[in-house]
Protein backbone atom coordinates (compact mmCIF):
# COMPACT_ATOMS: atom_id res chain seq x y z
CA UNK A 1 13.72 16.92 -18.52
CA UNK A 2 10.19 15.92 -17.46
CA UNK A 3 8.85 12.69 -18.40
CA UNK A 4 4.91 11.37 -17.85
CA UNK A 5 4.15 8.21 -17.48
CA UNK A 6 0.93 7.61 -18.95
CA UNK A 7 0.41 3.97 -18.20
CA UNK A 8 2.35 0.38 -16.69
CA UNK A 9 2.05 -2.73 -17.37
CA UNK A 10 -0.78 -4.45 -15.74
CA UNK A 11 1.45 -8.00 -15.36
CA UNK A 12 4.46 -6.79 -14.60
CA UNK A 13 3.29 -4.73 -11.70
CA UNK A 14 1.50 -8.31 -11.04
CA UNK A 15 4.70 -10.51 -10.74
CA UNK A 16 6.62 -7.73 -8.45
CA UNK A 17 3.86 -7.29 -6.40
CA UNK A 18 3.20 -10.62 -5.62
CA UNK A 19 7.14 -11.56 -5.03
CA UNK A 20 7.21 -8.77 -2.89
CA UNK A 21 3.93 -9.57 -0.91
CA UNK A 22 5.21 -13.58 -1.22
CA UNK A 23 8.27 -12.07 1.04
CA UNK A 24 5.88 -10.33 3.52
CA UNK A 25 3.80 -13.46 3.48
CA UNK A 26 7.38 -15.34 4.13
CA UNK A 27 8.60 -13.20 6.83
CA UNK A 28 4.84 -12.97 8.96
CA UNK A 29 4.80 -17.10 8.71
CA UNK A 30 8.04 -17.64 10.54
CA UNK A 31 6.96 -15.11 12.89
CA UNK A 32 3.86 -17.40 13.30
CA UNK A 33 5.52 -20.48 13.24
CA UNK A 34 7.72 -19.57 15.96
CA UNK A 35 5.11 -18.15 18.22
CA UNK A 36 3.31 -21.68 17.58
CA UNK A 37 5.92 -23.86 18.45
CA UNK A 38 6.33 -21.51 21.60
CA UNK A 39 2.44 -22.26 22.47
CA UNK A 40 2.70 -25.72 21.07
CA UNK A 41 6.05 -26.37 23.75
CA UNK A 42 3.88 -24.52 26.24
CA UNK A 43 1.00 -26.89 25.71
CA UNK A 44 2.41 -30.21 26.01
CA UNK A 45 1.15 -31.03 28.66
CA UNK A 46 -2.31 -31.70 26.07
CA UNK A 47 -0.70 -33.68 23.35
CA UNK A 48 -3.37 -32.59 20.85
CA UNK A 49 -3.05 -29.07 21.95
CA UNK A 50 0.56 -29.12 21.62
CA UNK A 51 0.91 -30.55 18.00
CA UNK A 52 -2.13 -28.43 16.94
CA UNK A 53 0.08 -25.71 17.76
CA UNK A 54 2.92 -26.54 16.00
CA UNK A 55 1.30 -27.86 12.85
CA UNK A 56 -0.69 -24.05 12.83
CA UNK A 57 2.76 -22.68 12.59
CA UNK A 58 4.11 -24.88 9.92
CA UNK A 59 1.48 -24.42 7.82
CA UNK A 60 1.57 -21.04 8.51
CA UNK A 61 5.21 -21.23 6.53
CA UNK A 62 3.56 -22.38 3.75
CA UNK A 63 0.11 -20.50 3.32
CA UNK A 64 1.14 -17.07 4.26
CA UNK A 65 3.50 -16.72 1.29
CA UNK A 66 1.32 -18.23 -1.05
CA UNK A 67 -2.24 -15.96 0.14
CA UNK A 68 0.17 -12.88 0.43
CA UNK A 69 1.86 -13.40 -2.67
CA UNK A 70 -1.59 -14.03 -4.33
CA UNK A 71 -3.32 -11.40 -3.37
CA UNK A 72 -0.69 -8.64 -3.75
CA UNK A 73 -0.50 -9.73 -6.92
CA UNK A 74 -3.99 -8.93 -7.69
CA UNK A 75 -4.75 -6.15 -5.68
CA UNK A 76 -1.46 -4.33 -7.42
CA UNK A 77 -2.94 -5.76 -10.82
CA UNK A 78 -6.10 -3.74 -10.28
CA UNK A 79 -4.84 -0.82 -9.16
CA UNK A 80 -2.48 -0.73 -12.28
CA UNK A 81 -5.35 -1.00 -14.45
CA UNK A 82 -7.27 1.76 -12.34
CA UNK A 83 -3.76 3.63 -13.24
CA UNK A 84 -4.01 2.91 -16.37
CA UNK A 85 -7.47 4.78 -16.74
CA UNK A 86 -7.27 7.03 -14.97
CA UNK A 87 -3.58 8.59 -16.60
CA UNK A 88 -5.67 7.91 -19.54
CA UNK A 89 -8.28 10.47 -18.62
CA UNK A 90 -6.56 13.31 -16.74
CA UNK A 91 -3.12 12.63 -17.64
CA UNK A 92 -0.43 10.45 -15.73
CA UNK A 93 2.36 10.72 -12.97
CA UNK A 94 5.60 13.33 -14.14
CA UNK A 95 8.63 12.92 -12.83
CA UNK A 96 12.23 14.84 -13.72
CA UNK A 97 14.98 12.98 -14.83
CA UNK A 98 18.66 14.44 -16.25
């Protein structure tokens, strides 16, 4: 049986999106963070190079999630909507299911 779907919802696509991208943004900042404190052990031997470093990477735990999650969620938001209009127009995705 074929099925169309003819439109999503704009939100819900939202809040997945930006979980998922919050997950990305998760995963990248440890990478970060560890490659700081790396460079920031490196660079002891300047103090204020050394913390700089490591503070870059745990902030890096923090932001990353929070600008990935953010902006996944609206980039997915408008390109639901563009869905939306689009399916609208010229008819939307089919798909087979039994």
């Amino acid at each position: 049986m074929r099925k169309v779907v003819r439109g999503v919802g704009v939100v819900s696509v939202g809040k997945i999106a930006g979980l998922l991208y919050a997950a990305i943004g998760l995963l990248i900042g440890f990478v970060l963070a560890g490659i700081s404190l790396l460079g920031g052990l490196a660079g002891m031997a300047s103090q204020d190079a050394g913390m700089l470093g490591m503070a870059f990477g745990v902030g890096a735990i923090v932001i990353f999630p929070i600008f990935y999650g953010l902006l996944g969620a609206l980039m997915a938001m408008l390109m639901a909507l563009i869905y939306n209009v689009v399916a609208g127009m010229i008819g939307g995705v089919e798909f087979e299911v039994d």
